[in-house]
Protein backbone atom coordinates (compact mmCIF):
# COMPACT_ATOMS: atom_id res chain seq x y z
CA UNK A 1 155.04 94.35 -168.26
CA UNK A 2 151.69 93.49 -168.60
CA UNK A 3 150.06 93.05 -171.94
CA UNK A 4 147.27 95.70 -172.66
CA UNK A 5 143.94 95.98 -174.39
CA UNK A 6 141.68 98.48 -175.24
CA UNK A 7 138.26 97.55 -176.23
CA UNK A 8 136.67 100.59 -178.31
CA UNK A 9 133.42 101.13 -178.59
CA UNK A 10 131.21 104.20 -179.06
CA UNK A 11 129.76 104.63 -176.17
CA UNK A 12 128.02 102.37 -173.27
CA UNK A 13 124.76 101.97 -174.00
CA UNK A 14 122.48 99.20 -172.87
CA UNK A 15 123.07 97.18 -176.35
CA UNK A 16 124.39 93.83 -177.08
CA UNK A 17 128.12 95.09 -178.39
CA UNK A 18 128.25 96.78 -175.14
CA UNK A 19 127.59 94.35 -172.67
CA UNK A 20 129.83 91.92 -175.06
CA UNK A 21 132.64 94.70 -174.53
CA UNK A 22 132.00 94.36 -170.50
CA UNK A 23 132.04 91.02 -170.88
CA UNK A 24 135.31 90.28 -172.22
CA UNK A 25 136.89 93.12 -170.16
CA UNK A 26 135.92 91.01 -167.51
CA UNK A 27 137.18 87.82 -169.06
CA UNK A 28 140.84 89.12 -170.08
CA UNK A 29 141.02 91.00 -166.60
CA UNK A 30 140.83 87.30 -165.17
CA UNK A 31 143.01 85.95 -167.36
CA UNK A 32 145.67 88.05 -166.19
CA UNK A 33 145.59 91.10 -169.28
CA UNK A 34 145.35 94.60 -168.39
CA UNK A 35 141.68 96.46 -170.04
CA UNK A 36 141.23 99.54 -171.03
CA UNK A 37 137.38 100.71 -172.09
CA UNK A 38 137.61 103.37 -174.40
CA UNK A 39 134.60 105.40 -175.41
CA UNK A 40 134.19 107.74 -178.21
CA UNK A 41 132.09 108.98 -175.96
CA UNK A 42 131.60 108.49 -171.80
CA UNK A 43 127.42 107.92 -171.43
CA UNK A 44 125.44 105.21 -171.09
CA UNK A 45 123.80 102.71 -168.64
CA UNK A 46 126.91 100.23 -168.32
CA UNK A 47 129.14 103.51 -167.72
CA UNK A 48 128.61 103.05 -163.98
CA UNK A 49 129.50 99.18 -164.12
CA UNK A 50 132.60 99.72 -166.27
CA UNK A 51 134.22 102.57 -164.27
CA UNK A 52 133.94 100.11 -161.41
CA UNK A 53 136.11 97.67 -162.62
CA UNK A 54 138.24 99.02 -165.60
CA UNK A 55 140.04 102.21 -166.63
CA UNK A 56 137.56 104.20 -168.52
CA UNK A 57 138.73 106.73 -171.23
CA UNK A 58 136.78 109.49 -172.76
CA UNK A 59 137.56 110.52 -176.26
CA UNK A 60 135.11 113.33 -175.53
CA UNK A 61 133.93 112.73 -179.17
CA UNK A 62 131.63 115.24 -180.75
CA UNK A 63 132.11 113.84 -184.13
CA UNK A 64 133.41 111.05 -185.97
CA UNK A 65 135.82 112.79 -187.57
CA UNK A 66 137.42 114.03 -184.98
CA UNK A 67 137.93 110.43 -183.46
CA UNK A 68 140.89 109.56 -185.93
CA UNK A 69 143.04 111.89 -184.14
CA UNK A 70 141.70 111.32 -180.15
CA UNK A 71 142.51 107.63 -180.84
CA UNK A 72 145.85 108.22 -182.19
CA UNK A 73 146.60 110.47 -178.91
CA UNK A 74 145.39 107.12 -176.91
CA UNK A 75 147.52 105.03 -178.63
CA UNK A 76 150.29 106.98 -178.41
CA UNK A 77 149.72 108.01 -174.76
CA UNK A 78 148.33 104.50 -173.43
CA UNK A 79 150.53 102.22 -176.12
CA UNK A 80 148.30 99.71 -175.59
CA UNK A 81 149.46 96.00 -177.50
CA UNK A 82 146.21 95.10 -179.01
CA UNK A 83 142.75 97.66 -179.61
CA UNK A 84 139.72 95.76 -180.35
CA UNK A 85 137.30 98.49 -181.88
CA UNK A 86 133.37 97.31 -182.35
CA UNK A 87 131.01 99.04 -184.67
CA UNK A 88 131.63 101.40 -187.78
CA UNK A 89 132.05 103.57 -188.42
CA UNK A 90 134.45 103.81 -185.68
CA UNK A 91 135.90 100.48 -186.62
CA UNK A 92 137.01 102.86 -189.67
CA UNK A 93 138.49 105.58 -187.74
CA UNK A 94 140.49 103.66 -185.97
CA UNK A 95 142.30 102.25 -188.93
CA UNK A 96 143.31 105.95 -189.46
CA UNK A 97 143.89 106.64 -185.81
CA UNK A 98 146.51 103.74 -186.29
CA UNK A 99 148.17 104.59 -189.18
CA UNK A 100 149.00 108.02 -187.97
CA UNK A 101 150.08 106.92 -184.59
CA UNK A 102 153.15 106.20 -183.66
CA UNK A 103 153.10 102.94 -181.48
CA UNK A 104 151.78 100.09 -183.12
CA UNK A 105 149.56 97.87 -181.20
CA UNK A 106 147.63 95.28 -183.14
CA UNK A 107 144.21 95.96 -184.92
CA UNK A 108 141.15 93.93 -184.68
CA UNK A 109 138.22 95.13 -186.03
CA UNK A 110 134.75 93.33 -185.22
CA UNK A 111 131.40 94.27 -186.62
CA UNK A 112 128.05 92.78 -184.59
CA UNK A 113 125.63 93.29 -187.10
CA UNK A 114 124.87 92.99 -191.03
CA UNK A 115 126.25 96.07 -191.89
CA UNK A 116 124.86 96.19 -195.11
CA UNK A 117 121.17 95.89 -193.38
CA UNK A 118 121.84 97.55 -191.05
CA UNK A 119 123.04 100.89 -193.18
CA UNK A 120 120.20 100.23 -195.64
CA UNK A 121 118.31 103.25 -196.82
CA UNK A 122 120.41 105.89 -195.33
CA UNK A 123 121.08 107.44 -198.97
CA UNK A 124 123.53 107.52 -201.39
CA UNK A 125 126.48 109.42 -199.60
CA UNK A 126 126.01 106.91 -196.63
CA UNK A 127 125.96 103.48 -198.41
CA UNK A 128 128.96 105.26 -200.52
CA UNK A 129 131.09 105.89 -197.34
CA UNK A 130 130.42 102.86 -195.68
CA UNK A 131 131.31 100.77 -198.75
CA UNK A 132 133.97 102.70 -199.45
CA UNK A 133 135.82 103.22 -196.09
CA UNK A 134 135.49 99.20 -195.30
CA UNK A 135 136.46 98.08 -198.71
CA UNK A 136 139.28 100.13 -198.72
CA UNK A 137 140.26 100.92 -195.00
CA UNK A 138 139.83 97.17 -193.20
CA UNK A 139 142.51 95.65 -194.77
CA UNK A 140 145.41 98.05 -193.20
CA UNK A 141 143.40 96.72 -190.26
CA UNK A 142 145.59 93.52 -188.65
CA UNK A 143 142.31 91.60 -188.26
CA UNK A 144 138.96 91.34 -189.27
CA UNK A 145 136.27 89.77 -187.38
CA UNK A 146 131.66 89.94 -187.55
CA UNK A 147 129.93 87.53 -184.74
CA UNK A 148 128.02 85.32 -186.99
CA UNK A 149 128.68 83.68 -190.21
CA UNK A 150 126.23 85.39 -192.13
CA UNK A 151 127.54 88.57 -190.69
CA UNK A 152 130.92 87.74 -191.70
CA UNK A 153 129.87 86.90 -195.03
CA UNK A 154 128.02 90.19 -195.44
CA UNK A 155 131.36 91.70 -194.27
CA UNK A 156 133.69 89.50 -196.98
CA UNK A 157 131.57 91.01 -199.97
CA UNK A 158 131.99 94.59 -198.63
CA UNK A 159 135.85 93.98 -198.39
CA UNK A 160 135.50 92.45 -201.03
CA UNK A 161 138.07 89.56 -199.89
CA UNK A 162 137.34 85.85 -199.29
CA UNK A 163 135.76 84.80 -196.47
CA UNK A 164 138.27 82.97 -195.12
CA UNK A 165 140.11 86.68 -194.08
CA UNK A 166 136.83 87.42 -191.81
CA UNK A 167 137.14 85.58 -188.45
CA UNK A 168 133.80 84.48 -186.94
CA UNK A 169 133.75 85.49 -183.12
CA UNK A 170 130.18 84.63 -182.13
CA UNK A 171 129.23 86.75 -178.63
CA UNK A 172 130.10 85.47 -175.95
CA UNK A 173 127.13 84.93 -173.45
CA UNK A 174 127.65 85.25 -169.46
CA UNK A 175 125.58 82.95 -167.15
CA UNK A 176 122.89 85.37 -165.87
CA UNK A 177 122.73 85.02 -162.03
CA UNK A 178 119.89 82.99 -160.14
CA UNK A 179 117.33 86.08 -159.73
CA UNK A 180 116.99 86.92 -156.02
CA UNK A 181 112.92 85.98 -154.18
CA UNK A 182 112.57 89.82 -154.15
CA UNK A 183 113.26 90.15 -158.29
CA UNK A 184 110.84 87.25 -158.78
CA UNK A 185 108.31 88.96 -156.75
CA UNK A 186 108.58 91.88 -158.77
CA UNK A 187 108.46 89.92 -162.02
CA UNK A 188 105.31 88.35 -160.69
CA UNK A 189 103.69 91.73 -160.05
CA UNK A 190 104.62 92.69 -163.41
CA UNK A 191 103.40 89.50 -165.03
CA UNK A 192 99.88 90.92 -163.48
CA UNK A 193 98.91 86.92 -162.16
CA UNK A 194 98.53 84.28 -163.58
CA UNK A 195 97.78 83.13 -167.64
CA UNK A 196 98.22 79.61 -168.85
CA UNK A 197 101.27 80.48 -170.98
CA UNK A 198 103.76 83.70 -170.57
CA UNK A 199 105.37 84.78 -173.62
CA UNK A 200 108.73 86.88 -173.57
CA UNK A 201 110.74 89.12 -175.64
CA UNK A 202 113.99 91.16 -174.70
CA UNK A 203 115.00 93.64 -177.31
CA UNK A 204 115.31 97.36 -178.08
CA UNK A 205 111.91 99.03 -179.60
CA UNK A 206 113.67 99.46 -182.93
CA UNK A 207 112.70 98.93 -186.40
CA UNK A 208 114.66 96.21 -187.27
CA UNK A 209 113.40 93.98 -183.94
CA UNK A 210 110.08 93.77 -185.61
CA UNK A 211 107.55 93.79 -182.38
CA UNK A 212 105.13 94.81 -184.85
CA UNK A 213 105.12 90.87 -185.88
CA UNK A 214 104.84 89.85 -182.43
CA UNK A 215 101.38 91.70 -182.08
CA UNK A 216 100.31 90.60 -184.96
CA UNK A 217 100.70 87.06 -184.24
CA UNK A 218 99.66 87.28 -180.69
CA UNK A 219 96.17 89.14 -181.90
CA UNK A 220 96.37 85.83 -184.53
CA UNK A 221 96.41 82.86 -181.75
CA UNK A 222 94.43 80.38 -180.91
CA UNK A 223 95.38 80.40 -177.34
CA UNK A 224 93.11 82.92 -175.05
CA UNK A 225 95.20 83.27 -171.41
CA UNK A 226 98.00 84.43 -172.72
CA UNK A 227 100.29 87.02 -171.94
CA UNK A 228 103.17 88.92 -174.21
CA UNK A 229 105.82 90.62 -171.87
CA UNK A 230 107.96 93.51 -174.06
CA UNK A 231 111.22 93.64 -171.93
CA UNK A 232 113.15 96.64 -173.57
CA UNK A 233 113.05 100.63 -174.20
CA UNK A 234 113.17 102.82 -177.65
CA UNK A 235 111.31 105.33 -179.93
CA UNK A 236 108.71 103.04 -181.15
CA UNK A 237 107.15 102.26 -177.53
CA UNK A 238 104.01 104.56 -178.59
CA UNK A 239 103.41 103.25 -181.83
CA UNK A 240 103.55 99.48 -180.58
CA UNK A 241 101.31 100.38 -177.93
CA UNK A 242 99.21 102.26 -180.03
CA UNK A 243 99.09 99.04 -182.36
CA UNK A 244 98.48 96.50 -179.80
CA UNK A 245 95.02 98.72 -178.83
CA UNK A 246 93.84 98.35 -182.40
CA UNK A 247 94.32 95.01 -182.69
CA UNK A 248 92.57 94.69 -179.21
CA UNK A 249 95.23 92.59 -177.56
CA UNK A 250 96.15 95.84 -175.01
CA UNK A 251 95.05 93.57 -172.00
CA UNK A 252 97.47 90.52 -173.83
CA UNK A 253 100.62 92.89 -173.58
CA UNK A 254 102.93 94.28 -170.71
CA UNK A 255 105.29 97.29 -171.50
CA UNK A 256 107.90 96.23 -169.17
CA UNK A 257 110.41 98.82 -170.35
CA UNK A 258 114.71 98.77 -170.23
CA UNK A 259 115.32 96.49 -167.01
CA UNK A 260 119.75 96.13 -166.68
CA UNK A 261 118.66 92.73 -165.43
CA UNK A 262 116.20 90.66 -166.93
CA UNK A 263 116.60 87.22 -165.07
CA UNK A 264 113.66 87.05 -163.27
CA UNK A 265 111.55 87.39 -166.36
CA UNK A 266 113.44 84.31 -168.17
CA UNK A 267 112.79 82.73 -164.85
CA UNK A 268 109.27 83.32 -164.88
CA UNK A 269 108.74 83.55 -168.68
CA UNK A 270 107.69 80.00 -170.65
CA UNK A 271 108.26 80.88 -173.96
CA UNK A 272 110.98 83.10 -175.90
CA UNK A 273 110.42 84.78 -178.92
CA UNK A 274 112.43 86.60 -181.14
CA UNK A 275 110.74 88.21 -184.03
CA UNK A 276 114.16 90.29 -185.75
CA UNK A 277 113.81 91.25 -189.62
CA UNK A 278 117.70 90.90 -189.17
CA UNK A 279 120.65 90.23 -186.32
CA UNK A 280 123.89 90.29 -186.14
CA UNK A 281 124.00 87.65 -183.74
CA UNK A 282 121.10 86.93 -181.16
CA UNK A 283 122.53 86.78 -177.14
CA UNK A 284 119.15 87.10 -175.87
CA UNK A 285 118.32 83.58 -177.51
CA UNK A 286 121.17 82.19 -176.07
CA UNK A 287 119.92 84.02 -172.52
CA UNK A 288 116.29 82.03 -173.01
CA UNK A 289 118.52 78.64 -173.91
CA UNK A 290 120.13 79.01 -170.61
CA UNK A 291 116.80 79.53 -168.67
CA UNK A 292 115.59 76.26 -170.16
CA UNK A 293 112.66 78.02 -172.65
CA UNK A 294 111.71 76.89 -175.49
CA UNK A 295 112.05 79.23 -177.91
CA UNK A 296 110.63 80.50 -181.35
CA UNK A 297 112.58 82.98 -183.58
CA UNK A 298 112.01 84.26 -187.26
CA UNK A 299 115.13 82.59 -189.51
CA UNK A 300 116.44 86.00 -189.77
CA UNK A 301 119.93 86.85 -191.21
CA UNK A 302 122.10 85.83 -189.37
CA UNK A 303 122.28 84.41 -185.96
CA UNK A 304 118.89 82.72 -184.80
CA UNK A 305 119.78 79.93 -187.00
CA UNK A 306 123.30 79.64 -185.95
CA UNK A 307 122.46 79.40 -182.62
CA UNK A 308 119.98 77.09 -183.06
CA UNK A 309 121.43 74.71 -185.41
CA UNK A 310 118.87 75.26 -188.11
CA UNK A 311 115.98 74.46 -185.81
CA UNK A 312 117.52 71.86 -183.76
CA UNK A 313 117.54 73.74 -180.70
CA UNK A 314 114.33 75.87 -180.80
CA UNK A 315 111.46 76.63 -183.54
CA UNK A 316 112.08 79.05 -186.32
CA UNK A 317 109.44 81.14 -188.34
CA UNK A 318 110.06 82.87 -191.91
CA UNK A 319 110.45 86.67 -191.68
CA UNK A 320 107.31 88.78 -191.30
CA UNK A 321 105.16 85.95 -191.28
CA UNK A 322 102.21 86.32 -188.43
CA UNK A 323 100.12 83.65 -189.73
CA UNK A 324 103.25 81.29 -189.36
CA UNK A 325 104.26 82.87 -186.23
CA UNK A 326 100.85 82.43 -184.67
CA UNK A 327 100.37 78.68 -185.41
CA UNK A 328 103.92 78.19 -184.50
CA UNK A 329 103.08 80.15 -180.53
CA UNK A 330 99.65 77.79 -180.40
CA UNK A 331 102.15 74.77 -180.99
CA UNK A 332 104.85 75.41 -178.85
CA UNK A 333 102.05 76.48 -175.91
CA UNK A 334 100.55 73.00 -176.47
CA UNK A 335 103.89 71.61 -176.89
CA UNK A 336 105.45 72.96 -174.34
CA UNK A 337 109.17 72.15 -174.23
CA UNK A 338 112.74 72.68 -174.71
CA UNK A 339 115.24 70.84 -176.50
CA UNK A 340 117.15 68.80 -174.35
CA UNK A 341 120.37 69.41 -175.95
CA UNK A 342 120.22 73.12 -174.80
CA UNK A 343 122.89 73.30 -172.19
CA UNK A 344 125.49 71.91 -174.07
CA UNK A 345 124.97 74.61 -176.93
CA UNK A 346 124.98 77.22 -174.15
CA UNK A 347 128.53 76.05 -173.24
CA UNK A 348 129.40 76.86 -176.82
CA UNK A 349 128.84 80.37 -175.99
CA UNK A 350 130.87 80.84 -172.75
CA UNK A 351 132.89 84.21 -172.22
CA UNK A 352 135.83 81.94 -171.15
CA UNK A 353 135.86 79.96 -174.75
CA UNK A 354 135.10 82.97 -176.78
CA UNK A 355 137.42 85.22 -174.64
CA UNK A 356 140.24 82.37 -175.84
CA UNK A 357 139.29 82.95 -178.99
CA UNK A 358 139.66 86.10 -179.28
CA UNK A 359 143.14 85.97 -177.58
CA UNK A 360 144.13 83.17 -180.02
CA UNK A 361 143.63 85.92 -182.46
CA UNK A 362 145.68 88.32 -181.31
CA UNK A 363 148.58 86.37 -180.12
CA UNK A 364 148.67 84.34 -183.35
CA UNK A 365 149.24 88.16 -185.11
C-alpha cells in the first residue's frame, strides 16, 4: 500500500506556505507517495491548481476550535502515515486532532515565519495562547520544523527546547517557466516603455513587507528614468498609492496588482528588491536569483541573509533605512550586476533536494 501524506494548511491562498504546500505535493506525487491537501478551509487562488492534481479535503472550518476534532475525523477516516501541518495556530490543533485520534500517523509541524513577529501586538490573550499552546503542545508533536534558521531559533525559545530539536527546512523554490512572447508583451505594456533601469518587487501589500521603504528610497535616488514595479495585492494598496503621490514619485511607480505568474516581470525586471521588516524565509529572492537579477534586500530576520550568504550573493540594506536603501539602488543601477555564483545557490533550493529532506524526516521517525 502506498504511503500517504497530508499536507495541512489553512487554506489556499496566493502566499508563500501555499505555493510551498503545492510544491511538495507535486514533488512527493513524483516520487511515488500518495498527497492529500487538506484545508481548514477550501478557498483560495491555488484551489483550482490543487484540485487538479491532488485529492482536496475540506474541513469546512468556521473556527479554529472546531478544527481539533475535523482533523481527528481525517485521520481516522483517511489514516494517512505522515500529516505535515504549516502555520499556527493550526500547527496547534493538530497536535490535539492527533492525540484524540485513533490512527497514528506521524506529526511534523513547520512554521514559515517568525512567529513571535509575526504575532506581535495582538494583545495579551494572543501572545498568551500562542506561547502557551507551542511551548506546551509541539513537543507531543513527532517533529518540529521553521524554514530558516532564524525562524527556527525564534521557534526553539518559544518551545523552549534547544535548537538542535527544530529542523531547518528552508522552502523549496520551483524553476519558474520561460515566460511565453505574449506574457512578455504584456509585461512590456505594463512596464509603460522604456526607463534606463526597472526596479521590481513581488510581495503581498502587508505591513510587515514594508513598501513604504521602497517609496521612500525611490523618491530618495539619484537616478531619474527609473521605474518601481509593485507586483502583489492587499489592504494597504490605497495608502501606498496615496504615499507615492505625496512624495511625487506617482509617475516612478506601477501598481501591477496579484499576477499567479510573475515570470515575465523577473524577465523584464533589472533589479530585485526586497524591503521586509521581517521573513520567514524569502522565495521571491530566490525567484530574482534564478532570473539572473541582482538583487538588494533589507538584512531582515531571517531569510534574506540566509539566502544570500550574508551579502555574498546580492546587496543587503539595514531595516527601515531609505537613505541606505537609496544609495544602495543608485549603486547597484550603476553597477549593474549579479553575482556569478547565483545558480549554484539556486540549486540549493530545488523542490527535489528539499522534498528529500523533508522525506528524510519522516522516514528517519
Amino acid at each position: 500500500m502506498a504511503y500517504r501524506i497530508a499536507l495541512m494548511i489553512p487554506n489556499l491562498g496566493g502566499g508563500g506556505a501555499e505555493r510551498v504546500c503545492l510544491d511538495l505535493a507535486h514533488e512527493f506525487n513524483a516520487k511515488g507517495y500518495m498527497v492529500d491537501i487538506v484545508l481548514l478551509s477550501a478557498e483560495g487562488g491555488l484551489l483550482e491548481e490543487a484540485r487538479a492534481s491532488f485529492n482536496v479535503v475540506d474541513l469546512a472550518g468556521v473556527r479554529f476550535r472546531d478544527a481539533p476534532a475535523l482533523i481527528a475525523k481525517y485521520i481516522n477516516t483517511s489514516k494517512p502515515n505522515a500529516v505535515i501541518v504549516s502555520m499556527w495556530p493550526l500547527t496547534a490543533m493538530a497536535v490535539i486532532g492527533k492525540f484524540i485520534a485513533k490512527h497514528n500517523p506521524k506529526l511534523l509541524l513547520v512554521e514559515h515565519t517568525q512567529v513571535s513577529m509575526h504575532y506581535k501586538g495582538k494583545g495579551f490573550l494572543h501572545k498568551f495562547l500562542l506561547t502557551a499552546s507551542i511551548k506546551f503542545l509541539y513537543r507531543f508533536s513527532d517533529a518540529v520544523a521553521a524554514v530558516s534558521l532564524g525562524a527556527a531559533k525564534d521557534l526553539s525559545k518559544l518551545m523552549s527546547c534547544n535548537l538542535n530539536k527544530v529542523h531547518v527546512l528552508h522552502n523549496p523554490v520551483s524553476k519558474r517557466p520561460f515566460p511565453t512572447s505574449q506574457m512578455v508583451e504584456q509585461a512590456e505594456r505594463d512596464w509603460g516603455g522604456l526607463a534606463s533601469r526597472r526596479l521590481l518587487t513581488v510581495g503581498s501589500l502587508k505591513k510587515e513587507k514594508n513598501h513604504f521603504l521602497l517609496l521612500e528610497a525611490i523618491s530618495k535616488t539619484e537616478t531619474d528614468n527609473l521605474r518601481l514595479m509593485i507586483v502583489g495585492s492587499g489592504k494597504l494598496e490605497k495608502e501606498l498609492k496615496i504615499k507615492a503621490k505625496e512624495l511625487c514619485i506617482e509617475d516612478k511607480v506601477i501598481f501591477k496588482g496579484f499576477v499567479k505568474d510573475p515570470s515575465a516581470y523577473y524577465y523584464t525586471a533589472d533589479i530585485f528588491l526586497l524591503s521586509s521588516d521581517y521573513e520567514g524565509f524569502g522565495n521571491v529572492i530566490v525567484e530574482a536569483l534564478s532570473f539572473g537579477l541582482p538583487v538588494i534586500s533589507t538584512d531582515c530576520p531571517s531569510g534574506p541573509s540566509e539566502i544570500l550568504e550574508n551579502g555574498l550573493h546580492g546587496h543587503l540594506v539595514a531595516v527601515g533605512d531609505a537613505e541606505s536603501y537609496a544609495a544602495k539602488i543608485d549603486y547597484v543601477i550603476n553597477n549593474c550586476q549579479a553575482s556569478k555564483s547565483v545558480h549554484a545557490r539556486v540549486s540549493d533550493f530545488s523542490v527535489d533536494i528539499v522534498a528529500s529532506k523533508y522525506l528524510d524526516i519522516l522516514h528517519s521517525l
